[in-house]
PDB file of N, CA and C in Angstrom:
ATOM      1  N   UNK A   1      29.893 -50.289  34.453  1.00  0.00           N
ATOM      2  CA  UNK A   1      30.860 -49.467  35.179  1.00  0.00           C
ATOM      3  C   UNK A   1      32.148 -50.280  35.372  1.00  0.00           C
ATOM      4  N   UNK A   2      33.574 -49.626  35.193  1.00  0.00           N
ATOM      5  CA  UNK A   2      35.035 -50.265  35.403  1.00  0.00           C
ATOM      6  C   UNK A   2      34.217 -50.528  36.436  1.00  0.00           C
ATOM      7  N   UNK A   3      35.519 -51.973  36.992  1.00  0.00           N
ATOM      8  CA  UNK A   3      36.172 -52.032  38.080  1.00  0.00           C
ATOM      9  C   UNK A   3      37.334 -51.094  38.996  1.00  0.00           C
ATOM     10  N   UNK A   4      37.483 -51.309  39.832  1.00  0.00           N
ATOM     11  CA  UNK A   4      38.559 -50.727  40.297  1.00  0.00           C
ATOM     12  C   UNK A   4      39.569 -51.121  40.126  1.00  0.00           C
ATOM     13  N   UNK A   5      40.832 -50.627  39.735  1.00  0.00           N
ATOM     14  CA  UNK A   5      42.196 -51.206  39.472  1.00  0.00           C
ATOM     15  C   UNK A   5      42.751 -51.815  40.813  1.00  0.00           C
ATOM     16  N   UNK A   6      43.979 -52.534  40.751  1.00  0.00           N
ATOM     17  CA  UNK A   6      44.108 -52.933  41.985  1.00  0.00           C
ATOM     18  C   UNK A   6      45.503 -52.897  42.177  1.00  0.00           C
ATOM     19  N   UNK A   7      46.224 -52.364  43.164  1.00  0.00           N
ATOM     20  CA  UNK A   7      48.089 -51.806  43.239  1.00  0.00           C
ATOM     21  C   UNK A   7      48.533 -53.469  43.162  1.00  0.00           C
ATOM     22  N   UNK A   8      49.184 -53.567  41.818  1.00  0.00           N
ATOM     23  CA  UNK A   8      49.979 -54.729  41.663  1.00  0.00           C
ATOM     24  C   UNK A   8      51.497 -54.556  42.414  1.00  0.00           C
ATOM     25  N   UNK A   9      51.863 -53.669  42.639  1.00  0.00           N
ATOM     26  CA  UNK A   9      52.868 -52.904  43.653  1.00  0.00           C
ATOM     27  C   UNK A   9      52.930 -51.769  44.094  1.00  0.00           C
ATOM     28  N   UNK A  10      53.371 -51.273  45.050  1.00  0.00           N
ATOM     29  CA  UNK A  10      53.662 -50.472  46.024  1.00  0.00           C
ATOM     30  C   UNK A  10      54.702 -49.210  45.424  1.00  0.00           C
ATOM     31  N   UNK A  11      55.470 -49.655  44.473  1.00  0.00           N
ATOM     32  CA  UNK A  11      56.575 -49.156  43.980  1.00  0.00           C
ATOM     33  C   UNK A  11      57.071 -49.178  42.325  1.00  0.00           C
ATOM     34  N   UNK A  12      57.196 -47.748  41.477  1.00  0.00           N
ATOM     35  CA  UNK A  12      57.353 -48.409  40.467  1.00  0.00           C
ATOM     36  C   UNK A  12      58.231 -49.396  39.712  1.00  0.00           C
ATOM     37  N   UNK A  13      57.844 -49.634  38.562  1.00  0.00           N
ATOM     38  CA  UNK A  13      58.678 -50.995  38.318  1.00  0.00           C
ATOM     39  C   UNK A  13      59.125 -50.341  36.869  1.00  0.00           C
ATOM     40  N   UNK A  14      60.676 -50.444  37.258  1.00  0.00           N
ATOM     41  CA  UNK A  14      61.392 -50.141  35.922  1.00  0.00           C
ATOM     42  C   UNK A  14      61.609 -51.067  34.976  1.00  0.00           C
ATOM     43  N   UNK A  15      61.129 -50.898  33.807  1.00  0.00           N
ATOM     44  CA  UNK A  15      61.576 -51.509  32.505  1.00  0.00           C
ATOM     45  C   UNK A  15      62.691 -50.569  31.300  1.00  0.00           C
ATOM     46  N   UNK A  16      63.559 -51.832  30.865  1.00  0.00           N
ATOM     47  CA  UNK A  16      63.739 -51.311  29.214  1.00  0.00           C
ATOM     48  C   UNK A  16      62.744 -50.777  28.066  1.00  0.00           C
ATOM     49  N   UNK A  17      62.881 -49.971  27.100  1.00  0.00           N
ATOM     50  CA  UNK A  17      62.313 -49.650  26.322  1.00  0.00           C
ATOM     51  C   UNK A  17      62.844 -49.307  25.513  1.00  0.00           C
ATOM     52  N   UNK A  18      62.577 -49.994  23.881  1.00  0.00           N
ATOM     53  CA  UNK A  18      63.079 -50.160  23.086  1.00  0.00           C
ATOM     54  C   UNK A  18      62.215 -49.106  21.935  1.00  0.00           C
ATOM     55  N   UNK A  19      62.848 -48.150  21.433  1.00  0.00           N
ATOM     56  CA  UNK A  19      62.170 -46.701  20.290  1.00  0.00           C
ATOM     57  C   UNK A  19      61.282 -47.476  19.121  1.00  0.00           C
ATOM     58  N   UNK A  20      60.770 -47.179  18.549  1.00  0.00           N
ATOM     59  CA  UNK A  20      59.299 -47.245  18.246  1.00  0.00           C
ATOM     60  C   UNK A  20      58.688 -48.888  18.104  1.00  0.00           C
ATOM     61  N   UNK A  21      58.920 -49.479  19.188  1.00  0.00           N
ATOM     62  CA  UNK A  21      58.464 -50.928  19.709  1.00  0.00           C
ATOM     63  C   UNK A  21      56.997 -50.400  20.874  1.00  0.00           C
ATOM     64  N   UNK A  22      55.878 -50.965  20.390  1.00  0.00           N
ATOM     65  CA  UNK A  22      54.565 -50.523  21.326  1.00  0.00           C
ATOM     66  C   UNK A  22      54.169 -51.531  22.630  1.00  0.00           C
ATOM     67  N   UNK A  23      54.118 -50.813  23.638  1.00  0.00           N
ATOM     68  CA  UNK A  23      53.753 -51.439  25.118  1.00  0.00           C
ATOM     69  C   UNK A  23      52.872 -51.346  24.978  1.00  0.00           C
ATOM     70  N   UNK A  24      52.062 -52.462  25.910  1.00  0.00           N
ATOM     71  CA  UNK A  24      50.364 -51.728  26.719  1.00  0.00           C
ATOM     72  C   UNK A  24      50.716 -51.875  28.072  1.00  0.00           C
ATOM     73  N   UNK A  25      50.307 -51.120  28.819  1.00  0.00           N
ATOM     74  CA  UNK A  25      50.714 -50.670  30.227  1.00  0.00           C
ATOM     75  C   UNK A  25      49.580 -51.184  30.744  1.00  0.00           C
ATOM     76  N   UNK A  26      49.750 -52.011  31.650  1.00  0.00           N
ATOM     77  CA  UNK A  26      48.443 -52.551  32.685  1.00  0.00           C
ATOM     78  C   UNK A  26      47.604 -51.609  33.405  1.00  0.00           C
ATOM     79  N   UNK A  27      46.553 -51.167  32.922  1.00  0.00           N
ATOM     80  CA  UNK A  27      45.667 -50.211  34.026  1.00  0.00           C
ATOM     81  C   UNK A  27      44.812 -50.830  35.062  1.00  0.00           C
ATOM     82  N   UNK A  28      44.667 -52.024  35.092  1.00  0.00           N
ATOM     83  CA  UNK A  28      43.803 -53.084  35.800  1.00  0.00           C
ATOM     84  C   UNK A  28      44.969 -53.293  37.538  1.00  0.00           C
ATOM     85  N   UNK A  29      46.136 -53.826  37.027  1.00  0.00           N
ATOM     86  CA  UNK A  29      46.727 -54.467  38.211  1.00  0.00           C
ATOM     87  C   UNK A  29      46.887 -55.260  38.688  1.00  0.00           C
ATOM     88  N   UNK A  30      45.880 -55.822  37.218  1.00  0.00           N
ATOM     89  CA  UNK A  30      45.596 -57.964  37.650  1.00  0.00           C
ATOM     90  C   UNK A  30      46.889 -58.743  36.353  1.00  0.00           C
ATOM     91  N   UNK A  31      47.344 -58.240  35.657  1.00  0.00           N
ATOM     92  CA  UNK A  31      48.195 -58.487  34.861  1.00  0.00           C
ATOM     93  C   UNK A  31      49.414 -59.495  35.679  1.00  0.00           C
ATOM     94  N   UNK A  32      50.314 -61.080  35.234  1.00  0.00           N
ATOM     95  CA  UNK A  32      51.062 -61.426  35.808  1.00  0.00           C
ATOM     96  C   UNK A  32      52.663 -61.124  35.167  1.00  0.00           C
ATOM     97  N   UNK A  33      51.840 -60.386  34.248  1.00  0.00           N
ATOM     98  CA  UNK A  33      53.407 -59.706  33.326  1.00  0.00           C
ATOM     99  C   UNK A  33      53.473 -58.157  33.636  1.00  0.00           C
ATOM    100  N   UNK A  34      53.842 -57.710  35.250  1.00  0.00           N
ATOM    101  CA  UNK A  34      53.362 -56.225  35.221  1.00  0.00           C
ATOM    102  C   UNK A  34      54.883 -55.532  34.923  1.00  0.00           C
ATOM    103  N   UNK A  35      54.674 -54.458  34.182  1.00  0.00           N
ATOM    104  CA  UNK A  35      53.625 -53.362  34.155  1.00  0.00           C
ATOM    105  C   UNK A  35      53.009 -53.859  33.236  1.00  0.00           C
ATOM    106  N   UNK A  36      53.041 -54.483  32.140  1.00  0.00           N
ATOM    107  CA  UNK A  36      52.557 -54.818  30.863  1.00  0.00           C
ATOM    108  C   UNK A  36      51.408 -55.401  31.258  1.00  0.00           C
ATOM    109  N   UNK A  37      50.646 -55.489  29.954  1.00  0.00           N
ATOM    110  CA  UNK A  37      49.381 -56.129  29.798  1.00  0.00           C
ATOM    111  C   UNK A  37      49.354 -57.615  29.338  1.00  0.00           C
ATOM    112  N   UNK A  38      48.757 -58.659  30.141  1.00  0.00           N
ATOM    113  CA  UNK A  38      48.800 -60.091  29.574  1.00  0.00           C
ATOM    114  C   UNK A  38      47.154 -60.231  29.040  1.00  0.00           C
ATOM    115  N   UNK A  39      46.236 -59.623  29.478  1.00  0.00           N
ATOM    116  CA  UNK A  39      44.653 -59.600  29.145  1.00  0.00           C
ATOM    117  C   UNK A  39      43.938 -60.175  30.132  1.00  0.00           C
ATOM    118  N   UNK A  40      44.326 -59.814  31.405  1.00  0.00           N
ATOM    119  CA  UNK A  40      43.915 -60.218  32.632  1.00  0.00           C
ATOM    120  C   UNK A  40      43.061 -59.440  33.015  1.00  0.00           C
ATOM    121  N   UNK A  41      42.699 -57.907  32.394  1.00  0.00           N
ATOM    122  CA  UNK A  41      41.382 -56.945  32.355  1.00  0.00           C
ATOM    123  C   UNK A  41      40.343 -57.587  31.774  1.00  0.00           C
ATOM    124  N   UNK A  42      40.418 -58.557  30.996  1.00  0.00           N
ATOM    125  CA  UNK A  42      38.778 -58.986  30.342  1.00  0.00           C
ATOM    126  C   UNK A  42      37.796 -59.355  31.276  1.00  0.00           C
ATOM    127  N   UNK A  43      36.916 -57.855  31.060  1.00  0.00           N
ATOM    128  CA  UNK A  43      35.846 -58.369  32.242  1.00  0.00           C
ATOM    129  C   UNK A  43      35.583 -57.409  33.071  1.00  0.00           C
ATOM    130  N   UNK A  44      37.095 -56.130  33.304  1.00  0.00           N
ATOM    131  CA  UNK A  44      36.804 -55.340  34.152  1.00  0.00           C
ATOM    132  C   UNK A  44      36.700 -54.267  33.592  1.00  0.00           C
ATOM    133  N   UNK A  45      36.459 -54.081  32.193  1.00  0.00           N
ATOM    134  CA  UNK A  45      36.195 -52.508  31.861  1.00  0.00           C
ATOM    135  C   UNK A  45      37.510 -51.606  31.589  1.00  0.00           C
ATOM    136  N   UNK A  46      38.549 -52.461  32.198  1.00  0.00           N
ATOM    137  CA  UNK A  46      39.277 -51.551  32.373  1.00  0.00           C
ATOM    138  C   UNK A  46      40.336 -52.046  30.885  1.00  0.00           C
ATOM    139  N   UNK A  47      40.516 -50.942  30.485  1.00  0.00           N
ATOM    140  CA  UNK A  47      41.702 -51.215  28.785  1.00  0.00           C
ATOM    141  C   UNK A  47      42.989 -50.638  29.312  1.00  0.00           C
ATOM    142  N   UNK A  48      43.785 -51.257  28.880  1.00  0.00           N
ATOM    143  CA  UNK A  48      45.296 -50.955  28.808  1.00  0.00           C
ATOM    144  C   UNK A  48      45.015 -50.100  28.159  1.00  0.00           C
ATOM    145  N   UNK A  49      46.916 -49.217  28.154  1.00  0.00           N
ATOM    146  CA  UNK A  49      47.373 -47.840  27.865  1.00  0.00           C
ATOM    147  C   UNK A  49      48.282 -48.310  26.636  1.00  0.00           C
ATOM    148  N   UNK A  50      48.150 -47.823  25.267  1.00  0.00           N
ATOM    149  CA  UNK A  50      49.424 -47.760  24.662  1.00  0.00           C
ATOM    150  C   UNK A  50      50.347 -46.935  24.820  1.00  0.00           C
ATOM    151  N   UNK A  51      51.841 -47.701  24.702  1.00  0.00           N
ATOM    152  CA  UNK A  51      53.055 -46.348  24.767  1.00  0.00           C
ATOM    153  C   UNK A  51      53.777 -47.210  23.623  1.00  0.00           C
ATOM    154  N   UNK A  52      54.353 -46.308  23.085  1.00  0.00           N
ATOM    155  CA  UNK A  52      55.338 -46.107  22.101  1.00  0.00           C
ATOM    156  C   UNK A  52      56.229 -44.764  22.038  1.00  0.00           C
ATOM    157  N   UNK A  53      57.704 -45.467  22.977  1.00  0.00           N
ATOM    158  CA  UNK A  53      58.641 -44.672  22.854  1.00  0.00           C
ATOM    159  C   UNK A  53      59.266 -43.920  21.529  1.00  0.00           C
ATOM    160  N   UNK A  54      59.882 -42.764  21.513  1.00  0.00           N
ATOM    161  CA  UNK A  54      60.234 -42.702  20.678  1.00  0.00           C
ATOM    162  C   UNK A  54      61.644 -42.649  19.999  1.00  0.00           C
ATOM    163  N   UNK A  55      62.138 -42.748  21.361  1.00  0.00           N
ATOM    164  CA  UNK A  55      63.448 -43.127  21.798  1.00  0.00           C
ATOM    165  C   UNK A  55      63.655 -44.547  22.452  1.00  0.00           C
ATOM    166  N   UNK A  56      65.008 -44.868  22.663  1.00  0.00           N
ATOM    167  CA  UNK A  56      65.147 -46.278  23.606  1.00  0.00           C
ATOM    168  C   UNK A  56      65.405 -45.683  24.870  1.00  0.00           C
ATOM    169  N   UNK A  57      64.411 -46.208  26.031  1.00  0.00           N
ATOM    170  CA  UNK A  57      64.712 -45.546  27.189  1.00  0.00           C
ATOM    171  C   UNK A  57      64.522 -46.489  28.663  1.00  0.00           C
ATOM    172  N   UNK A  58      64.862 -45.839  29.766  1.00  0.00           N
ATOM    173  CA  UNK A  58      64.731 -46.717  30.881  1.00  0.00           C
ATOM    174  C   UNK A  58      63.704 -46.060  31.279  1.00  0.00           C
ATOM    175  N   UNK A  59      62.318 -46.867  31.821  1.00  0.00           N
ATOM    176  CA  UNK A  59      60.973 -45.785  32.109  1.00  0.00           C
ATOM    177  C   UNK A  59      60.584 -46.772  33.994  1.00  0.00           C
ATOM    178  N   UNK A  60      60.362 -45.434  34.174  1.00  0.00           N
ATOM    179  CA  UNK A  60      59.838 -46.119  36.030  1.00  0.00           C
ATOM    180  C   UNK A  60      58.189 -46.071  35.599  1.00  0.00           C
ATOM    181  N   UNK A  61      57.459 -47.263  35.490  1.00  0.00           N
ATOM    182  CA  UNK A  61      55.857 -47.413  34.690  1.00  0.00           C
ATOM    183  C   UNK A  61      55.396 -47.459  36.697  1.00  0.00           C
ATOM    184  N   UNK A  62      54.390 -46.988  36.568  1.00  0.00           N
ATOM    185  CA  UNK A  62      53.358 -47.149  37.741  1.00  0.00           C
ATOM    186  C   UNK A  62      53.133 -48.443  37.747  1.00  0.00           C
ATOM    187  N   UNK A  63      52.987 -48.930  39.160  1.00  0.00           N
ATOM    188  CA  UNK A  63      52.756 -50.328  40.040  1.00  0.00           C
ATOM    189  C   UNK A  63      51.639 -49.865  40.397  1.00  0.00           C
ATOM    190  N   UNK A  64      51.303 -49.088  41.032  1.00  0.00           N
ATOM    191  CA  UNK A  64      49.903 -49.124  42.000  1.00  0.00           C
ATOM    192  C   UNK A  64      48.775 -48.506  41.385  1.00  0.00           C
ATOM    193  N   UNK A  65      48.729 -48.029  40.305  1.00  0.00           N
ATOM    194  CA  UNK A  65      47.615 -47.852  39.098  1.00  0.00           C
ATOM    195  C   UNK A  65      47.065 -46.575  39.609  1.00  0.00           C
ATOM    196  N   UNK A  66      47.485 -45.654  40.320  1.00  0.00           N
ATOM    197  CA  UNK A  66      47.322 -44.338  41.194  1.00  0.00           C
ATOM    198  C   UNK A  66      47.419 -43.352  40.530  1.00  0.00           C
ATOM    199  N   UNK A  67      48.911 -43.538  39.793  1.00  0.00           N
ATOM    200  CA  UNK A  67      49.373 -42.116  39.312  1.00  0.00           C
ATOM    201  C   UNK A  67      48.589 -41.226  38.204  1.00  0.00           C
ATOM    202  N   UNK A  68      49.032 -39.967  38.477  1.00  0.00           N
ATOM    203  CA  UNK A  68      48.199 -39.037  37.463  1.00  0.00           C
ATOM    204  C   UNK A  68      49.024 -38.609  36.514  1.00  0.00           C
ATOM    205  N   UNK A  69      49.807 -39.319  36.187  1.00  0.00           N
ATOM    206  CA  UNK A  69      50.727 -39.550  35.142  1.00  0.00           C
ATOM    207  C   UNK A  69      50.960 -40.717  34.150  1.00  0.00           C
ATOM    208  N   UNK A  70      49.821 -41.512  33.656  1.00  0.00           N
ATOM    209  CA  UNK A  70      50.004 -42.743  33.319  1.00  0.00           C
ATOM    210  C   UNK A  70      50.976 -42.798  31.821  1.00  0.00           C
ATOM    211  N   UNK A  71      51.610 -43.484  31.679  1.00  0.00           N
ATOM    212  CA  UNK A  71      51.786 -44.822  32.422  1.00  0.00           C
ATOM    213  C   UNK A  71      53.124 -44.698  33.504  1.00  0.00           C
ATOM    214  N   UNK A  72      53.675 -43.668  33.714  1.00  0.00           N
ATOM    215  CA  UNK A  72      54.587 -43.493  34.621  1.00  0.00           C
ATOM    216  C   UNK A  72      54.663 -42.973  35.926  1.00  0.00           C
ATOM    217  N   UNK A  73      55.120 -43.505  36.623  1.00  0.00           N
ATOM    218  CA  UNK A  73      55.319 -43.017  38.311  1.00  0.00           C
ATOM    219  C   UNK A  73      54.785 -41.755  38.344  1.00  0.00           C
ATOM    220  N   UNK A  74      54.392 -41.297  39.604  1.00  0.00           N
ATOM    221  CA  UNK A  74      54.204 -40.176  40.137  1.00  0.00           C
ATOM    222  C   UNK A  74      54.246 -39.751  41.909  1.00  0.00           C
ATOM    223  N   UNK A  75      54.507 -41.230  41.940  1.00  0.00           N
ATOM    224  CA  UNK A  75      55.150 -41.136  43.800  1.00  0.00           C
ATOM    225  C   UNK A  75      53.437 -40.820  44.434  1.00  0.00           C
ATOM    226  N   UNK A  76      52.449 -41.595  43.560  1.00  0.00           N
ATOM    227  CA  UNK A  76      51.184 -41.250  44.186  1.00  0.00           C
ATOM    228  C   UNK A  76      51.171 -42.818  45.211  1.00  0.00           C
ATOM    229  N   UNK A  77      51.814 -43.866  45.061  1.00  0.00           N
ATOM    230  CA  UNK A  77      52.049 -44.937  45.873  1.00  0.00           C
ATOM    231  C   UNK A  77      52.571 -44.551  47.349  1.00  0.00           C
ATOM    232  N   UNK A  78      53.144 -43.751  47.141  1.00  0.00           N
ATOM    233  CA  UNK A  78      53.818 -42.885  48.465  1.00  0.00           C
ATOM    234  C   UNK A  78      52.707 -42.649  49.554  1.00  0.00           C
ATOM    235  N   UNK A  79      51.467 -42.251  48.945  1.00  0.00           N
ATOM    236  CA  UNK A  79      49.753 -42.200  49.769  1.00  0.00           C
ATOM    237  C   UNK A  79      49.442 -42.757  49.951  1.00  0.00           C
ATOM    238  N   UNK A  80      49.511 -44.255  49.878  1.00  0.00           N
ATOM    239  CA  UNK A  80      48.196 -45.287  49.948  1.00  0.00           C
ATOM    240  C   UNK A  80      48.695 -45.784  50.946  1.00  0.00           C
ATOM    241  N   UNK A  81      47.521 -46.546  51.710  1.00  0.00           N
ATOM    242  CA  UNK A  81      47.456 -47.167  52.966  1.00  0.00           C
ATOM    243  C   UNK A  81      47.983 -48.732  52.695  1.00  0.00           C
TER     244      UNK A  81
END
C-alpha cells in the first residue's frame, strides 16, 4: 500500500515551462527539488506524474499534493489544517 503524500507547501509553486520539454511532478512531497521529482518516492509507492507542455508556459504545480487537478493547483491547500 502507498504511503501518504506529504504537503511540501501550503501554496502553489510556480514554475517556467518550456513546450515539449517533460517534467515529473512530485506526488510524494518528499522531493528537495519541488514541484519536481528528485526520486525521493523510492520506497513509498508513490510515482511521479509526467507533464509535457505543449506550449511554453507559466504553470502554478500543486505544493500540498491535495489537488484534484494534478499536477496543478486547485486551492485544495486552502482546506488543510
Amino acid at each position: 500500500m502507498p504511503s501518504a503524500p506529504v504537503a511540501a507547501t501550503k501554496e502553489p509553486i510556480v514554475i517556467e515551462l518550456e513546450a515539449g520539454k517533460t517534467y515529473w511532478w512530485c506526488r510524494c512531497g518528499r522531493s528537495a527539488k519541488q514541484p519536481l521529482c528528485d526520486g525521493s518516492h523510492a520506497g513509498t509507492g508513490l510515482e511521479p506524474m509526467k507533464f509535457a507542455p505543449a506550449t511554453s508556459m507559466k504553470a502554478r504545480f500543486c505544493g500540498c499534493k491535495a489537488t484534484k487537478k494534478p499536477p496543478f493547483c486547485d486551492g485544495s491547500h486552502l482546506d488543510l489544517t
